[in-house]
Protein backbone atom coordinates (compact mmCIF):
# COMPACT_ATOMS: atom_id res chain seq x y z
CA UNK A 1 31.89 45.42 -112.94
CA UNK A 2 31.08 41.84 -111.78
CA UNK A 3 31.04 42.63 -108.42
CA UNK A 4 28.18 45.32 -109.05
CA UNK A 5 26.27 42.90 -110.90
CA UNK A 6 26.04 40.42 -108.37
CA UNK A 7 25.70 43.13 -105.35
CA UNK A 8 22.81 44.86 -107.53
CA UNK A 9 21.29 41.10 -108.21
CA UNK A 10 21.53 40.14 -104.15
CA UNK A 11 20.25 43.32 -103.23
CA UNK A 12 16.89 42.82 -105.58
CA UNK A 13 16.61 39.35 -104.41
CA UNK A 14 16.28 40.85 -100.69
CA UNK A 15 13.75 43.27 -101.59
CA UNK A 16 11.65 40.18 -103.60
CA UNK A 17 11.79 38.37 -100.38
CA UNK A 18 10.67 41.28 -98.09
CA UNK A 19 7.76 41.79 -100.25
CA UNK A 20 6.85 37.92 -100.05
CA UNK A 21 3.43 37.54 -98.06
CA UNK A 22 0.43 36.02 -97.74
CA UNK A 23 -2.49 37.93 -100.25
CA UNK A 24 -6.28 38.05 -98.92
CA UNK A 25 -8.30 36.53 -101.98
CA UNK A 26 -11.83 36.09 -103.06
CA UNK A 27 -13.19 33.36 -104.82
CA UNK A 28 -15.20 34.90 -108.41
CA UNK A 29 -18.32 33.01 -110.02
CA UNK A 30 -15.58 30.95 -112.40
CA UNK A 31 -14.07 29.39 -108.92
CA UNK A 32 -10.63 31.47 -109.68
CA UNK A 33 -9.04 33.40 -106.68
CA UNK A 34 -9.32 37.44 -106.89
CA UNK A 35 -7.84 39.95 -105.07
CA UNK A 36 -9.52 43.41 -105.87
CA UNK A 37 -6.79 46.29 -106.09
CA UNK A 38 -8.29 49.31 -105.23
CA UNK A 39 -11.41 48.17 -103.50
CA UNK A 40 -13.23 47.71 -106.39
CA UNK A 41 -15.66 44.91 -105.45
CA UNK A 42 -19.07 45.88 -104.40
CA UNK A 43 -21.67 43.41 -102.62
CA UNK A 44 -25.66 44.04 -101.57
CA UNK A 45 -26.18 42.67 -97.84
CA UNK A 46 -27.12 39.13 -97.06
CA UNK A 47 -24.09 38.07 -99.36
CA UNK A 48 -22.27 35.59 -99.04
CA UNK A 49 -18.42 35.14 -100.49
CA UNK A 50 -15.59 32.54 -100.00
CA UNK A 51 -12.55 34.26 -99.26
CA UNK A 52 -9.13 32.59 -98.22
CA UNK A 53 -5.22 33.67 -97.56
CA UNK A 54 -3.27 32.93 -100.42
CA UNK A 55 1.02 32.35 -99.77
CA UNK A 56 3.33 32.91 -102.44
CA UNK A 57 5.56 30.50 -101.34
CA UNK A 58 8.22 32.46 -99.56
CA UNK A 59 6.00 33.44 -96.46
CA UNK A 60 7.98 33.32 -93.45
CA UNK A 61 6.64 30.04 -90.53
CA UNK A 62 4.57 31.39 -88.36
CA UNK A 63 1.77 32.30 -86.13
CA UNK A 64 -0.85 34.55 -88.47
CA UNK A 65 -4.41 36.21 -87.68
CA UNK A 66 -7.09 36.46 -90.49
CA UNK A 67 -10.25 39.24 -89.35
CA UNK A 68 -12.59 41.56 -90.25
CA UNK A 69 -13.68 44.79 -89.16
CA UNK A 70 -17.07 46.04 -90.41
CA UNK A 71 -20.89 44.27 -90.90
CA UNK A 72 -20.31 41.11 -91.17
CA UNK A 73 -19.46 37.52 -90.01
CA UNK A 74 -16.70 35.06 -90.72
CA UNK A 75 -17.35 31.06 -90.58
CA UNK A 76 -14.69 28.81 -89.40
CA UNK A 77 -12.04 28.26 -91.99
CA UNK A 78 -11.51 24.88 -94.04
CA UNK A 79 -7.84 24.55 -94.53
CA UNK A 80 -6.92 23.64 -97.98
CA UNK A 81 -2.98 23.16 -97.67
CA UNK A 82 -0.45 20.77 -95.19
CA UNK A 83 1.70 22.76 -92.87
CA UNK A 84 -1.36 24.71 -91.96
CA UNK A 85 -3.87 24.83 -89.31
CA UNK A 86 -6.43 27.47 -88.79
CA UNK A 87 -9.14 27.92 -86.30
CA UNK A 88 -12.27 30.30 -85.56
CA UNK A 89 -10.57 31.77 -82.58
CA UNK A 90 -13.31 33.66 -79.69
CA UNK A 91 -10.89 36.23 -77.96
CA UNK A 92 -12.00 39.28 -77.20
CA UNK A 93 -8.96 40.64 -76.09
CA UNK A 94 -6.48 39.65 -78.80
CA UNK A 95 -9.03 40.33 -81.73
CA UNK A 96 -9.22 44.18 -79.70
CA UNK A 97 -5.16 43.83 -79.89
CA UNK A 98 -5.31 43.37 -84.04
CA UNK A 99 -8.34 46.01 -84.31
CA UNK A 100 -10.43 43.42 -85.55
CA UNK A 101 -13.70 42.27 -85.04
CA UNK A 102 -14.53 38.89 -82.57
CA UNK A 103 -14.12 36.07 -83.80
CA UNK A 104 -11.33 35.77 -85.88
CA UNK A 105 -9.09 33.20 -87.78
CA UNK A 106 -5.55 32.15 -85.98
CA UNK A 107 -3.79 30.31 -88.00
CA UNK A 108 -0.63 28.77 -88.01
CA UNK A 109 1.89 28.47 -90.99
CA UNK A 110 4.47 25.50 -90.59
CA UNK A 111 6.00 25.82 -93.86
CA UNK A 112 5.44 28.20 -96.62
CA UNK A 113 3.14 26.75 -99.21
CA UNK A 114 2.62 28.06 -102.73
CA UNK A 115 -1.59 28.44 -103.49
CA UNK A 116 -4.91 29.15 -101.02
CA UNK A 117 -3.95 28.07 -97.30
CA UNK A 118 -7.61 27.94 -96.23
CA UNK A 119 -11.25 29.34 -96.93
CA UNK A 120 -13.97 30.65 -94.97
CA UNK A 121 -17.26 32.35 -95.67
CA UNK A 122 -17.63 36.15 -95.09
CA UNK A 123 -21.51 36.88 -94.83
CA UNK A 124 -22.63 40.53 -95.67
CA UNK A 125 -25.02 41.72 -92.31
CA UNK A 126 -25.71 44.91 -93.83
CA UNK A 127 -24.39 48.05 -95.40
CA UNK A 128 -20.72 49.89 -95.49
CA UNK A 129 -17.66 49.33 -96.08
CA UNK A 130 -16.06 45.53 -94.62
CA UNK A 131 -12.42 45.16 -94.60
CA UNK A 132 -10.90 41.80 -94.51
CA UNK A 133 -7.36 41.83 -92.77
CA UNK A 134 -4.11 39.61 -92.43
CA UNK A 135 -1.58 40.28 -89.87
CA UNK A 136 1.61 38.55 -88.91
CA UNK A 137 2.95 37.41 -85.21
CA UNK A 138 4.43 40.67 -85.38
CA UNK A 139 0.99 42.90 -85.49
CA UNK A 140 1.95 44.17 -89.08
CA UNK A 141 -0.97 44.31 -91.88
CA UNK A 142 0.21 41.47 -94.08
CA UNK A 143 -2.69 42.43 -96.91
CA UNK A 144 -6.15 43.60 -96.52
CA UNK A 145 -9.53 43.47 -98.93
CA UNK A 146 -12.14 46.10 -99.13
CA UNK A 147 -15.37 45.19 -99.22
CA UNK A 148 -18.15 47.91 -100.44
CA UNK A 149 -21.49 47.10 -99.26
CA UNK A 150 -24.77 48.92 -100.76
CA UNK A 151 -28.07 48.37 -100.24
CA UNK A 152 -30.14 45.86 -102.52
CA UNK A 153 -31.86 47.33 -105.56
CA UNK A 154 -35.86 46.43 -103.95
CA UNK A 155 -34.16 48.72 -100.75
CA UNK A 156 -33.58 51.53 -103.07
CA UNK A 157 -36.44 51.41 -104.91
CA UNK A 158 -38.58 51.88 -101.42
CA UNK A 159 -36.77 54.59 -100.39
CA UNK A 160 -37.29 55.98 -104.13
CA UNK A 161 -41.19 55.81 -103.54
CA UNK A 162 -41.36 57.01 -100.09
CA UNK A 163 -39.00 60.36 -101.53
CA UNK A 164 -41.35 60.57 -104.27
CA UNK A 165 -44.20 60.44 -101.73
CA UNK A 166 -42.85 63.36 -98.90
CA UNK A 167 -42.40 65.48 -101.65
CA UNK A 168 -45.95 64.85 -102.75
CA UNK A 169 -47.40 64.90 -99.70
CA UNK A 170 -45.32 68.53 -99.38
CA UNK A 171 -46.78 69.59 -102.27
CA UNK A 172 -50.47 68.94 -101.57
């Protein structure tokens, strides 16, 4: 009975640690770090948000890459924890190897650290959907965030008044 105990207890442990990785969050208006399950956060264009890569502690040592693919720009990270350096990489080919958009973020995990390993500043450049990514040194999606992007409310109310003014105009 023991012996089941412990194997069922070492076997759980293993499946915490595979699931240990680094989490893309987003910094709210309180300063706290978000990460929006099921893409529910929704900007207007010529946003900008603070978003970093958060470890839970157990995250492997490594080389990682941070990108985006979608409207938008990414500034060169400020790294927040020791055992961790990250740079605005320009690599066409390698960002085309993760799907991502150029530039990206490399960064490089020494030790696993428990909290925000760096920050950056994703600026909205106009409207659809913007997905942030982390991937391991092994090419394998480590966490994304979807951004939704829709137009600003003085955007839609233009296109309300021209609508309202073809169907006038089609009326006359």
């Amino acid at each position: 009975m023991m012996k089941k105990i412990i194997t069922t207890l070492l076997a759980m442990s293993m499946v915490v640690g595979a699931n240990a990785a680094m989490t893309v969050v987003i910094q709210d208006d309180a300063g706290g770090w978000q990460s929006y399950e099921d893409s529910t956060l929704t900007i207007t264009p010529s946003t900008n948000l603070v978003w970093g890569v958060m470890d839970d502690g157990q995250t492997a040592a490594g080389m990682y890459t941070m990108g985006i693919v979608g409207p938008g720009s990414i500034t060169s990270p400020t790294v927040l924890s020791s055992g961790v350096t990250a740079f605005l990489t320009d690599d066409t080919a390698t960002a085309s190897s993760y799907g991502v958009d150029n530039p990206y973020i490399a960064m490089e995990l020494v030790q696993s650290v428990v909290g925000v390993l760096y920050t950056s500043t994703f600026h909205c450049e106009g409207e659809g959907d913007v997905t942030l990514y982390a991937f391991n040194d092994n090419f394998v999606v480590e966490d994304t965030q979807v951004i939704h992007q829709v137009p600003e409310p003085a955007t839609l109310a233009i296109l309300g008044i021209g609508g309202l003014l073809l169907r006038k105009r089609r009326s006359a």
